[in-house]
C-alpha atoms as a PDB file:
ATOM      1  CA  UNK A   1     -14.480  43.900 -12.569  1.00  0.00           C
ATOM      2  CA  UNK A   2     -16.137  42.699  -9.254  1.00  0.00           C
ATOM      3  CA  UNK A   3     -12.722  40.354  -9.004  1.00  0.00           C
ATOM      4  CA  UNK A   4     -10.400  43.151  -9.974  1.00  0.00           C
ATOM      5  CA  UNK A   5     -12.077  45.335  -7.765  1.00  0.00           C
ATOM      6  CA  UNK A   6     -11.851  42.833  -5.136  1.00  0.00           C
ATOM      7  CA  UNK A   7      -7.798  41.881  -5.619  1.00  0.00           C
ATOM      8  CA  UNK A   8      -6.930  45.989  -5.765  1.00  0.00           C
ATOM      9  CA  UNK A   9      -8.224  46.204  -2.779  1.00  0.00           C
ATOM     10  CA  UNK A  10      -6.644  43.067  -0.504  1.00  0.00           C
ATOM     11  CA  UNK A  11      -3.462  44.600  -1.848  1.00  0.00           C
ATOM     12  CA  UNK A  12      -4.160  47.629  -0.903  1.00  0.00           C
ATOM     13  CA  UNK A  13      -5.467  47.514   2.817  1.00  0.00           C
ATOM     14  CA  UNK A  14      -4.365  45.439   5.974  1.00  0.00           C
ATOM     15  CA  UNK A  15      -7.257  42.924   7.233  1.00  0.00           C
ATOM     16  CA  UNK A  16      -7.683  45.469  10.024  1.00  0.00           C
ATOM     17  CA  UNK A  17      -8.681  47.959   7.700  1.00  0.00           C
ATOM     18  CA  UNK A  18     -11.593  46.394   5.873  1.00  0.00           C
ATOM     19  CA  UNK A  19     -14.047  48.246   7.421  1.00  0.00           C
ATOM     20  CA  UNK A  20     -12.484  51.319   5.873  1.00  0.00           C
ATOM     21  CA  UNK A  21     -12.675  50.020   2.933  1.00  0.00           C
ATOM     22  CA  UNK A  22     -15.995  48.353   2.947  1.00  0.00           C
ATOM     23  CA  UNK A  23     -17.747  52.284   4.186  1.00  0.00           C
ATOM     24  CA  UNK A  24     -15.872  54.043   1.457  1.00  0.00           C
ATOM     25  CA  UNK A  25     -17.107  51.640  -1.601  1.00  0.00           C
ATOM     26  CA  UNK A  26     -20.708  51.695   0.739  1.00  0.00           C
ATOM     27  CA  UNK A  27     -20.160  55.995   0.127  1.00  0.00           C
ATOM     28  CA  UNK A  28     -19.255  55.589  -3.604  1.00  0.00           C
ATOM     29  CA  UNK A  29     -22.164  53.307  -4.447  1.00  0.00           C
ATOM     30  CA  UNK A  30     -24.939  55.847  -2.537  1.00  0.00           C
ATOM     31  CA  UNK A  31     -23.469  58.582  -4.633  1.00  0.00           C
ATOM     32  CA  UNK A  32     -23.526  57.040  -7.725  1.00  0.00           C
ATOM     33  CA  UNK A  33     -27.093  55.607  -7.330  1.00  0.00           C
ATOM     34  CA  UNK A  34     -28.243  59.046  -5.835  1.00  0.00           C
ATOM     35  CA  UNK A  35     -27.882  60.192  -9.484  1.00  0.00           C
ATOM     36  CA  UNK A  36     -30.683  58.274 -10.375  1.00  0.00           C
ATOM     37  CA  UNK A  37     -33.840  60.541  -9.570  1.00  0.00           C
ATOM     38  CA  UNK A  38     -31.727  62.752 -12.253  1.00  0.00           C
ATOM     39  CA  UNK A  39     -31.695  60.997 -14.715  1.00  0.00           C
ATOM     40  CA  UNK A  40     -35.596  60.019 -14.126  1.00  0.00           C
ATOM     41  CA  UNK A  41     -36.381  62.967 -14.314  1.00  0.00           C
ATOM     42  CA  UNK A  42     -34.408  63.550 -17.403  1.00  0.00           C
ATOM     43  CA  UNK A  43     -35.858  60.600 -19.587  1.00  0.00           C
ATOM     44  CA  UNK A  44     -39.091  61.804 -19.488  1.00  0.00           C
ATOM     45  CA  UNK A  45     -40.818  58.404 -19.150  1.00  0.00           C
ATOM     46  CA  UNK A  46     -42.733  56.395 -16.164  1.00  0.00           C
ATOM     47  CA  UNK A  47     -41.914  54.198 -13.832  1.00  0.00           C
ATOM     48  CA  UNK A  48     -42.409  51.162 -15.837  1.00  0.00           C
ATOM     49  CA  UNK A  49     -40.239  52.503 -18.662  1.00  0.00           C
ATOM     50  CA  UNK A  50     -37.488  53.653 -16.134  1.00  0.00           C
ATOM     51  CA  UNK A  51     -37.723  50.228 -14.817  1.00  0.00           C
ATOM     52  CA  UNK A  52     -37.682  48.553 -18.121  1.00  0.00           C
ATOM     53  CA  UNK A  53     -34.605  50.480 -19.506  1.00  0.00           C
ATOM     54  CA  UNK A  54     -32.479  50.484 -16.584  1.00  0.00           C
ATOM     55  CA  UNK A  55     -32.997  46.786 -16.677  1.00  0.00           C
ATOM     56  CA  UNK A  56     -32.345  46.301 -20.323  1.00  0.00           C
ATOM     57  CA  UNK A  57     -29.285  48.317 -20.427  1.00  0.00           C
ATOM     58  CA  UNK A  58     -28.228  46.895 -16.828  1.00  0.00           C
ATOM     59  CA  UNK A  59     -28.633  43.191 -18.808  1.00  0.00           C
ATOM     60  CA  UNK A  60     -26.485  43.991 -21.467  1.00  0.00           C
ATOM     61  CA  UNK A  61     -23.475  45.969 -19.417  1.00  0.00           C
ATOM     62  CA  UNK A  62     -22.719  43.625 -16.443  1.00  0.00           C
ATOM     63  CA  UNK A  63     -22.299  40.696 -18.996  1.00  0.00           C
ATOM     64  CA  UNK A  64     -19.648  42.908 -20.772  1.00  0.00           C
ATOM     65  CA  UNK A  65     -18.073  43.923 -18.331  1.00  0.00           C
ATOM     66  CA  UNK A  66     -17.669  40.237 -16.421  1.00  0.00           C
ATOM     67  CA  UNK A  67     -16.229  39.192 -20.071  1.00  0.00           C
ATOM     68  CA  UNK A  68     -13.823  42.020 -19.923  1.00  0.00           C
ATOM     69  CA  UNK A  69     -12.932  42.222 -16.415  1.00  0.00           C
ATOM     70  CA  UNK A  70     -13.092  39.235 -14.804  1.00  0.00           C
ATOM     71  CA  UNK A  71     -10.063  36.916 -15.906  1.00  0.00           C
ATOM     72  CA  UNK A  72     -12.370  33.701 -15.030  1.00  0.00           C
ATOM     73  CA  UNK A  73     -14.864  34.899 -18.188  1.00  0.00           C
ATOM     74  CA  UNK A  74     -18.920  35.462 -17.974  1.00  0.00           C
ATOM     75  CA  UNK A  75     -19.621  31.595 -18.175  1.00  0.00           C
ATOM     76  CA  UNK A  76     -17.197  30.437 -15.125  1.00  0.00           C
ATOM     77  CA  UNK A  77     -17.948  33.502 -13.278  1.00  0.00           C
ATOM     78  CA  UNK A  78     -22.003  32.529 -13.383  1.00  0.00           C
ATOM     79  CA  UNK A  79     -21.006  28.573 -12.722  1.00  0.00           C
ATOM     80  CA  UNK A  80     -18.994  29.666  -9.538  1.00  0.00           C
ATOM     81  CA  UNK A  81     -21.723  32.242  -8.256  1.00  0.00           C
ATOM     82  CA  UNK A  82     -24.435  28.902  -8.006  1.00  0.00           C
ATOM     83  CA  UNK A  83     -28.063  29.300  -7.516  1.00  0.00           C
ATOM     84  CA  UNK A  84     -27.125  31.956  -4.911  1.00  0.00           C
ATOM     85  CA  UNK A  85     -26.406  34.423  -7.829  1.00  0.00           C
ATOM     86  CA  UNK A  86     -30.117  34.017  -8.958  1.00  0.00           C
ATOM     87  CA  UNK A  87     -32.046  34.027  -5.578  1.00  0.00           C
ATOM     88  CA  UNK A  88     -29.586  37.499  -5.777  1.00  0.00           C
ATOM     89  CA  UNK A  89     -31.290  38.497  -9.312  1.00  0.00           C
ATOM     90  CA  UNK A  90     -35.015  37.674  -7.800  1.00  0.00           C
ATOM     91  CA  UNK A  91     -34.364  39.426  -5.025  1.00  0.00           C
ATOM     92  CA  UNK A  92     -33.121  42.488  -6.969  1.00  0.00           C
ATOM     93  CA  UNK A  93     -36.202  42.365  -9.245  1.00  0.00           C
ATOM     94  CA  UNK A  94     -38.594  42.070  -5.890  1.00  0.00           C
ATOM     95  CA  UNK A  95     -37.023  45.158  -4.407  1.00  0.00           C
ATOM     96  CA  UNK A  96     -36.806  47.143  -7.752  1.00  0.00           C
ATOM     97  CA  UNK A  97     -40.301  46.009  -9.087  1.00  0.00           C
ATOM     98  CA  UNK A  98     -41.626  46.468  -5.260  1.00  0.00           C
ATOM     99  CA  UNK A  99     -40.292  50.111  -5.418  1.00  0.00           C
ATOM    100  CA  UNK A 100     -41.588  51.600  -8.662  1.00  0.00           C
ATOM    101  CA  UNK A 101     -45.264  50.134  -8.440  1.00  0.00           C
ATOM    102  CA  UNK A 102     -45.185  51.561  -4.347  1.00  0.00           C
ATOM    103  CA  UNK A 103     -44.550  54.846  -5.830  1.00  0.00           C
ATOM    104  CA  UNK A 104     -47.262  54.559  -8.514  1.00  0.00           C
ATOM    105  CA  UNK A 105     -49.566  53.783  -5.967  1.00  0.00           C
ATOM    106  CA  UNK A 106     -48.947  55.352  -3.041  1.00  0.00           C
ATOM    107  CA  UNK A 107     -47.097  58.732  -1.584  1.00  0.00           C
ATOM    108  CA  UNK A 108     -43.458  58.956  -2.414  1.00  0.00           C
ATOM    109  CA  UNK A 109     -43.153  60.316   1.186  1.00  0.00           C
ATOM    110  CA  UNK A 110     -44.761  56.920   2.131  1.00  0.00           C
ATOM    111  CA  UNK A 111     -42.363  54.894   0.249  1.00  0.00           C
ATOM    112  CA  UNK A 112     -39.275  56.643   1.718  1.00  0.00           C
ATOM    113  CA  UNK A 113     -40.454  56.565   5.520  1.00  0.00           C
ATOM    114  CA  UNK A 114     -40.771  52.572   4.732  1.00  0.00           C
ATOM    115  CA  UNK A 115     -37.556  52.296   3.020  1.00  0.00           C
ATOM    116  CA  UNK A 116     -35.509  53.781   5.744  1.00  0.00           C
ATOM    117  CA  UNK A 117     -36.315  50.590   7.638  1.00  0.00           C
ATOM    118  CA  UNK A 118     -33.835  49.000   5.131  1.00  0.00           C
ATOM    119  CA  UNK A 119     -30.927  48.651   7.833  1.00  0.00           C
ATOM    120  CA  UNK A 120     -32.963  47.618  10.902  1.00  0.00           C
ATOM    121  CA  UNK A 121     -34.570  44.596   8.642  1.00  0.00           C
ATOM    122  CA  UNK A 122     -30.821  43.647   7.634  1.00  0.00           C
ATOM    123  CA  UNK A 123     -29.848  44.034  11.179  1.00  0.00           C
ATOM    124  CA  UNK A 124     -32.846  41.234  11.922  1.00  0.00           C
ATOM    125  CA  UNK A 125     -32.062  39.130   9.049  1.00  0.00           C
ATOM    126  CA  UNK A 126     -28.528  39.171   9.551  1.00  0.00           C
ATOM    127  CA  UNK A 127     -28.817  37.956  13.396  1.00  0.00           C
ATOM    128  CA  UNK A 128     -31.128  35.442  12.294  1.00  0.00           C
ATOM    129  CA  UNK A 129     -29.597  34.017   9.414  1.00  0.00           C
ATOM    130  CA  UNK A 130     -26.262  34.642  10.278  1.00  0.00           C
ATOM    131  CA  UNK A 131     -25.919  34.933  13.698  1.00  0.00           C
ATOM    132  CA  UNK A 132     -24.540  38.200  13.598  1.00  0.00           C
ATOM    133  CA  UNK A 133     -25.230  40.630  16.307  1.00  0.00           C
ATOM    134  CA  UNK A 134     -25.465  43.984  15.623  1.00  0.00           C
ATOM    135  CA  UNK A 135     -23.385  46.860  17.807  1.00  0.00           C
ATOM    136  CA  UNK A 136     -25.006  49.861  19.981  1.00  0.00           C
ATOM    137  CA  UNK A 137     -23.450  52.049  18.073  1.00  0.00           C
ATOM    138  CA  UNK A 138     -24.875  51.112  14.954  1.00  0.00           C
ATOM    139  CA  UNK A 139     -28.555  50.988  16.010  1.00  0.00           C
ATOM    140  CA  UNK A 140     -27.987  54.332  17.670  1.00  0.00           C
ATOM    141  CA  UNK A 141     -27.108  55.088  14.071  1.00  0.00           C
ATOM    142  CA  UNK A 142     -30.210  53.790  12.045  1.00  0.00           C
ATOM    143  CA  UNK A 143     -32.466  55.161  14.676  1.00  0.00           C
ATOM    144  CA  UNK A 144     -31.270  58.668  14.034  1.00  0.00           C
ATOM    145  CA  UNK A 145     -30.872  58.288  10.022  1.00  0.00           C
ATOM    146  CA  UNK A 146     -34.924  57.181  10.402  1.00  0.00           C
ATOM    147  CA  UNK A 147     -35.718  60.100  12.431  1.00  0.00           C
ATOM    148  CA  UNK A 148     -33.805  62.155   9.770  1.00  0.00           C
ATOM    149  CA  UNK A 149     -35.688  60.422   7.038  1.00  0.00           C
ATOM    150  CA  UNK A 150     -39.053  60.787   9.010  1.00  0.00           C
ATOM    151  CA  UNK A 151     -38.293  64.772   8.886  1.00  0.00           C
ATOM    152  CA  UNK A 152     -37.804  64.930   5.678  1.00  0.00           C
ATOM    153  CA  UNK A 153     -40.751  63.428   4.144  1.00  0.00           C
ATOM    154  CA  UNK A 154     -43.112  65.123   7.245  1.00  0.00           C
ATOM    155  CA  UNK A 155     -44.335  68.070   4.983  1.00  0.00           C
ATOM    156  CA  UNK A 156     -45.525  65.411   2.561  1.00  0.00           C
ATOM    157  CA  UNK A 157     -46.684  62.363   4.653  1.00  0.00           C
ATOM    158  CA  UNK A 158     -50.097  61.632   3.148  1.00  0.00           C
ATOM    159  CA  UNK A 159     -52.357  57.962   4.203  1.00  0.00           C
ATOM    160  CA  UNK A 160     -51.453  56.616   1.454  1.00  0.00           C
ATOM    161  CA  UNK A 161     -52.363  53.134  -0.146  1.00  0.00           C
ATOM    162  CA  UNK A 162     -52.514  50.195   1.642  1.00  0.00           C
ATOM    163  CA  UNK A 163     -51.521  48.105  -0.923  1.00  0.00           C
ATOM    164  CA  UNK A 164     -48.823  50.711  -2.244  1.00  0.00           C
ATOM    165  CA  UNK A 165     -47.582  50.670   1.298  1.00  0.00           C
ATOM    166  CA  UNK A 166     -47.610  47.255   1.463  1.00  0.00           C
ATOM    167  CA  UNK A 167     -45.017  46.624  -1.687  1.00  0.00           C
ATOM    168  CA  UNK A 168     -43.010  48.879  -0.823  1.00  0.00           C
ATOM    169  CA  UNK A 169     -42.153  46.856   2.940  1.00  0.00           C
ATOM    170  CA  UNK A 170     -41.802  43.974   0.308  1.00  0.00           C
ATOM    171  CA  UNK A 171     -39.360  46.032  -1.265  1.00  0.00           C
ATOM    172  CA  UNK A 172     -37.687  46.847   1.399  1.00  0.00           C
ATOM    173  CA  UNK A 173     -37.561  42.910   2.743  1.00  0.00           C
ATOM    174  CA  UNK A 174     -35.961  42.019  -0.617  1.00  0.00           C
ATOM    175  CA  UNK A 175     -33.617  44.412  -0.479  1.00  0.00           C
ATOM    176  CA  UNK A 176     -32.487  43.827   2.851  1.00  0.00           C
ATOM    177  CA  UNK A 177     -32.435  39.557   2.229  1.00  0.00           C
ATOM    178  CA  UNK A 178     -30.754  40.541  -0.739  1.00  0.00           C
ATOM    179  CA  UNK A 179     -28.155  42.157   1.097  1.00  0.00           C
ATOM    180  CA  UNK A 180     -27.307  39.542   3.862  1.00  0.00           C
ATOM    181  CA  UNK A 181     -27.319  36.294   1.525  1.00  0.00           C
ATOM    182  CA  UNK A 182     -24.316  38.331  -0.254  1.00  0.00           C
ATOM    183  CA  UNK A 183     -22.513  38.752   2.821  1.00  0.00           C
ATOM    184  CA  UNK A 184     -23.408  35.200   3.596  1.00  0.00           C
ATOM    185  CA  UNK A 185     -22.469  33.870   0.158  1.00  0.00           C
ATOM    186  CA  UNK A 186     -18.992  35.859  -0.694  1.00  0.00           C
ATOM    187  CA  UNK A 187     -18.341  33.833  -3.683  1.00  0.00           C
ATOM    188  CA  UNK A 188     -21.317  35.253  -5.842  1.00  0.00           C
ATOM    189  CA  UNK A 189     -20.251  37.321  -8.708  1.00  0.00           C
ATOM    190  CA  UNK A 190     -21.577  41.217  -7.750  1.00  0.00           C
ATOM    191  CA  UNK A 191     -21.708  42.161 -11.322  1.00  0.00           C
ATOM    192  CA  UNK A 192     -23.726  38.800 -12.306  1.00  0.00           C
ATOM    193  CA  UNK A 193     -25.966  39.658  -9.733  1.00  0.00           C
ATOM    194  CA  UNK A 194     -26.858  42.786 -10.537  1.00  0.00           C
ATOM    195  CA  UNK A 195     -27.005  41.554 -14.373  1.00  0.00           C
ATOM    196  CA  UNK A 196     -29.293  38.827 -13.470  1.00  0.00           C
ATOM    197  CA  UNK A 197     -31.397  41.705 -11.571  1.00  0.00           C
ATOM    198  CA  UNK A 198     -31.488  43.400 -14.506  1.00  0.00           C
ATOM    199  CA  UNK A 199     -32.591  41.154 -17.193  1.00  0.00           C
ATOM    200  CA  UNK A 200     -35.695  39.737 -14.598  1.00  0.00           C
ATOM    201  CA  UNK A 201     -36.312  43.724 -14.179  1.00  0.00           C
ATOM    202  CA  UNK A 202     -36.573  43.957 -18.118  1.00  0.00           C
ATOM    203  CA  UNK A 203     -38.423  41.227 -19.024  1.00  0.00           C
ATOM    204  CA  UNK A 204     -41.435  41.559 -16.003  1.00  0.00           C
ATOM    205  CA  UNK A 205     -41.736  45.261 -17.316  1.00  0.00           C
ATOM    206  CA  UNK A 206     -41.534  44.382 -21.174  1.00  0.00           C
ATOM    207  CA  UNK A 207     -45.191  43.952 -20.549  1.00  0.00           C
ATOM    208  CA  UNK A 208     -46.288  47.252 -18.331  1.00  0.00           C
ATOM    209  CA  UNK A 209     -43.660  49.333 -20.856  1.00  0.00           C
ATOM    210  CA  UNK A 210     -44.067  51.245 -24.327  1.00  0.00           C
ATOM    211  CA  UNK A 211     -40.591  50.831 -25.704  1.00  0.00           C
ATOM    212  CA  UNK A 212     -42.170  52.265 -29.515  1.00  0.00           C
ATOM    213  CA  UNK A 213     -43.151  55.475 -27.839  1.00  0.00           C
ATOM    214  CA  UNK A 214     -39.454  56.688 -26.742  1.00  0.00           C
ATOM    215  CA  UNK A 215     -37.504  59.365 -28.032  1.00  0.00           C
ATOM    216  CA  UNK A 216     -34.059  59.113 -28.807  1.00  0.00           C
ATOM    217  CA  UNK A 217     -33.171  61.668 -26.137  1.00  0.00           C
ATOM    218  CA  UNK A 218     -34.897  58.970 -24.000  1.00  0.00           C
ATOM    219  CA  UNK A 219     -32.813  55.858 -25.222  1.00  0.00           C
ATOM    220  CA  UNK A 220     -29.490  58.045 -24.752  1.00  0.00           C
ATOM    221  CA  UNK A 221     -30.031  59.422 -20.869  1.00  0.00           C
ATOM    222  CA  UNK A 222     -31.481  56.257 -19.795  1.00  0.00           C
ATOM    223  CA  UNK A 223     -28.796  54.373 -21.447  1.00  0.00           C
ATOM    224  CA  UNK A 224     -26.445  56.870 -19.358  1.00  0.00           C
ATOM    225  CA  UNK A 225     -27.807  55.472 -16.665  1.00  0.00           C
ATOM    226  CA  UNK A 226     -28.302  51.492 -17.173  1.00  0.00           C
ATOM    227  CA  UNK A 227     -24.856  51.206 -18.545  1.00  0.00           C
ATOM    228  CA  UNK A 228     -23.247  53.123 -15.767  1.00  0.00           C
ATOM    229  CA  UNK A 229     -24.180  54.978 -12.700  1.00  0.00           C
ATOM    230  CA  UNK A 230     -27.034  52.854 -11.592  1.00  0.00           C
ATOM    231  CA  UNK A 231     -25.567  49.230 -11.813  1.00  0.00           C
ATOM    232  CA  UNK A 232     -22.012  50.102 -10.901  1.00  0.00           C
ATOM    233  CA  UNK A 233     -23.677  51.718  -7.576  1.00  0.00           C
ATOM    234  CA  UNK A 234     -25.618  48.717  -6.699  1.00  0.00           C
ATOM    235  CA  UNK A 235     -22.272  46.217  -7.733  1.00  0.00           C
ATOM    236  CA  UNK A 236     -20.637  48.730  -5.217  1.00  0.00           C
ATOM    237  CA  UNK A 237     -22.868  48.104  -2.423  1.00  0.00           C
ATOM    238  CA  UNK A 238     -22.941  44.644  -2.879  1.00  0.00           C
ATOM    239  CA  UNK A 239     -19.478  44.422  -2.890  1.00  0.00           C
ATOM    240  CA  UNK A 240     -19.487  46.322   0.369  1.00  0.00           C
ATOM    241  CA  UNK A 241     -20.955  43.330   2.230  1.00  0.00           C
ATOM    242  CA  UNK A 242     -17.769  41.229   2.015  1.00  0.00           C
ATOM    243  CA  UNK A 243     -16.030  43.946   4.630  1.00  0.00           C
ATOM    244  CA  UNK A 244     -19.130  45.307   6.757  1.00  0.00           C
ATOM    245  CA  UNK A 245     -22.360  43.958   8.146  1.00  0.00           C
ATOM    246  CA  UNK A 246     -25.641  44.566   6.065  1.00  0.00           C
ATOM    247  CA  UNK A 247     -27.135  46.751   8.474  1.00  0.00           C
ATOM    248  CA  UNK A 248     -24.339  48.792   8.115  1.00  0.00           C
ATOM    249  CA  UNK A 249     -24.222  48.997   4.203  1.00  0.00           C
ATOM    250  CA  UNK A 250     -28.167  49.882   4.249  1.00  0.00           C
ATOM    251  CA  UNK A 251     -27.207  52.560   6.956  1.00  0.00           C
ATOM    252  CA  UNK A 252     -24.571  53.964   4.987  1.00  0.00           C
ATOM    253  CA  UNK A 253     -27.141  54.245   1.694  1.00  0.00           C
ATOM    254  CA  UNK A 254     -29.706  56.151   3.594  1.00  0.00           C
ATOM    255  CA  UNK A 255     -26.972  59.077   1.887  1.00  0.00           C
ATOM    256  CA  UNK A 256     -28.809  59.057  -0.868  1.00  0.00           C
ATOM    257  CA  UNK A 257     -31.932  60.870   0.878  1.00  0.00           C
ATOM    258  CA  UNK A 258     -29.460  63.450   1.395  1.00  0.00           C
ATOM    259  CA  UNK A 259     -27.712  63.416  -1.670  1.00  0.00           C
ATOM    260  CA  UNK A 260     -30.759  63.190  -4.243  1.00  0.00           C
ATOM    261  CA  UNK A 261     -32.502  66.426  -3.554  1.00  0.00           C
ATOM    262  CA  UNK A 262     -28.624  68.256  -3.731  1.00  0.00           C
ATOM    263  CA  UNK A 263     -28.441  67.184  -7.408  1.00  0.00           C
ATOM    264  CA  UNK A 264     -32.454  67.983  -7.810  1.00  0.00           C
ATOM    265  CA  UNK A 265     -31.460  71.397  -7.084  1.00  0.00           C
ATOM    266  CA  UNK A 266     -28.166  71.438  -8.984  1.00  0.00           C
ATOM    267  CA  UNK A 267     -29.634  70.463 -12.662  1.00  0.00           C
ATOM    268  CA  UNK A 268     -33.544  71.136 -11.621  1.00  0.00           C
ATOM    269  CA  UNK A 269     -33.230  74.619  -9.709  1.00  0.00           C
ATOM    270  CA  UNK A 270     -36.088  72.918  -6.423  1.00  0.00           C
ATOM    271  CA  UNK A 271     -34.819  74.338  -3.236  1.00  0.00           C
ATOM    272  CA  UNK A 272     -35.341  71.863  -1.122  1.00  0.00           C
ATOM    273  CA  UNK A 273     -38.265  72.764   1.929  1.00  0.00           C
ATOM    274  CA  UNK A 274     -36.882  73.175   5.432  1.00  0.00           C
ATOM    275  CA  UNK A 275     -37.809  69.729   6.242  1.00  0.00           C
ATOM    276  CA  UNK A 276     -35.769  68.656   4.211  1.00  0.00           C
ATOM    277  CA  UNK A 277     -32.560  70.809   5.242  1.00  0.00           C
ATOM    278  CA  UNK A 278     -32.713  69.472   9.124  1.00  0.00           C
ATOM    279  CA  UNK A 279     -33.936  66.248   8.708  1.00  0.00           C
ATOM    280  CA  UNK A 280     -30.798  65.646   5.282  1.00  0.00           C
ATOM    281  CA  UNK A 281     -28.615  67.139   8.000  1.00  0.00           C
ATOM    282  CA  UNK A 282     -29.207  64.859  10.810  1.00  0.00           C
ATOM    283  CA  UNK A 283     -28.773  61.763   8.239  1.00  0.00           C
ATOM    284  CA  UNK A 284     -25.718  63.779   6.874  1.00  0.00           C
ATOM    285  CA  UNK A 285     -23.989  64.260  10.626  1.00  0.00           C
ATOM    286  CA  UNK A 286     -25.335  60.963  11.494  1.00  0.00           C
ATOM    287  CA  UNK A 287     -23.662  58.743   8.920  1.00  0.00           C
ATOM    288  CA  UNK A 288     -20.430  61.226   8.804  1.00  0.00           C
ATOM    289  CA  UNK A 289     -19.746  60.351  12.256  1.00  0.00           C
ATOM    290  CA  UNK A 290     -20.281  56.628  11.806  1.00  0.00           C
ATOM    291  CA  UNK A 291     -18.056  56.556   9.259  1.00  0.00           C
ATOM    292  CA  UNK A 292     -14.968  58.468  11.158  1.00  0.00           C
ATOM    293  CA  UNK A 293     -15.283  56.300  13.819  1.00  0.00           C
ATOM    294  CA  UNK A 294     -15.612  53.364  11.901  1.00  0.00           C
ATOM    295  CA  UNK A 295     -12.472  54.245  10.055  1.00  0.00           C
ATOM    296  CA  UNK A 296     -10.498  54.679  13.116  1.00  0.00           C
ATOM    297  CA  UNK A 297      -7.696  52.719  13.371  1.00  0.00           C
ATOM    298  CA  UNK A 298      -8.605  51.279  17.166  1.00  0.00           C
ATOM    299  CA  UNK A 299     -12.328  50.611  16.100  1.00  0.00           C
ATOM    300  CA  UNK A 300     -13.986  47.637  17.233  1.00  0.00           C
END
């Protein structure tokens, strides 16, 4: 799908106009992985089980749909992607793994303020690795999406856990590394990346997981998820990086701080506190504005 996704859209835009495309498949992917907390807090289940089945069912989709989608088959497409494709799928596991054992042991306040550094690491990583330098305008941008992020989680900033701090910046380094090797590396398969992810993600939490002890409510949502919303939102963001920089896709993703506590109080009823409503709008404005001017046809 990755390559069909790829050839609809050369055909469809002028090289001038990849950044376009490159923020609105950045857009799609936060919404689709700002579903996520939903379906968390649908399954019923911990961390380590979320982990577990969204890797399990991410393992067994992304090889099925490579197969189906991709005219070069699973095998070739895996052969082409190299070693790069699994440095991807370690990286995915040390940002996911990093994540859900940060949350379990410190404040999920703590965990966001960290994460929102994901765009100024890429911007660091990508200058050094790549050589890419990033614009004004963008760090203008991440600065105010972490000020937005900052007032969000301010009524619930605790101390914290040193350690729990601690993995979730490792998170947050993998996820950002993770994101500039694929822009470095354009050839890697998205979807085998994430599938690789996946299947590291289910097997490391085999262990911390009590697969005998879900309901089949539990198998059905989180299958909802693995299958669909959750690795077809990370393939989109991946795929992102062939058009715009990594700071830029991790900018654009900060949505999802917005986003997630809209669909909390759609299925869930929690009216967000007033933190939350001025610090989700400056993120909202912030990134809105980015993205019209990015789109412009004159942008630079």
């Amino acid at each position: 799908m990755t390559t069909f996704l790829n050839a609809v859209i050369s055909k469809s835009i002028q090289p001038n106009s990849a950044r376009t495309a490159g923020v609105m498949i950045t857009l799609l992917g936060a919404l689709l992985m700002s579903l996520d907390p939903v379906f968390i807090r649908l399954s019923g289940v911990s961390g380590f089980d979320t982990a577990f089945l969204f890797g399990l069912f991410t393992a067994i989709s992304m090889p099925l749909c490579i197969q189906l989608r991709d005219e070069r088959g699973l095998v070739t497409a895996v052969k082409e992607s190299g070693w790069q494709v699994l440095l991807s799928g370690l990286l995915m596991l040390g940002s996911a793994a990093g994540l859900v054992l940060s949350i379990k042991l410190t404040s999920i306040a703590n965990t966001f303020v960290i994460l929102s550094a994901s765009p100024a690491l890429a911007a660091l990583f990508s200058w050094w690795l790549l050589g890419e330098v990033t614009k004004r305008s963008t760090w203008i941008a991440i600065v105010s999406v972490m000020v937005g992020i900052a007032i969000v989680v301010s009524g619930s900033f605790k101390s914290g856990n040193l350690l729990g701090d601690g993995l979730a910046l490792f998170a947050v380094i993998c996820l950002s590394l993770n994101q500039v090797q694929l822009r470095k590396y354009q050839h890697v398969s998205r979807m085998a990346s994430v599938g690789f992810g996946g299947l590291f993600l289910a097997i490391v939490m085999f262990f911390l997981a009590t697969p005998s002890e879900y309901s089949l409510n539990t198998w059905i949502i989180m299958a909802l998820m693995g299958l669909f919303t959750a690795p077809f939102g990370r393939v989109l963001s991946q795929v992102a990086t062939r058009y715009i920089t990594a700071p830029e896709v991790g900018m654009i993703l900060m949505l999802e701080t917005v986003l997630a506590p809209l669909w909390a109080y759609s299925f869930f009823d929690e009216v967000p506190p007033l933190a939350s409503f001025i610090g989700g709008s400056i993120i909202f404005v912030t990134i809105l504005i980015y993205a019209v001017s990015t789109i412009k046809p004159d942008n630079k």
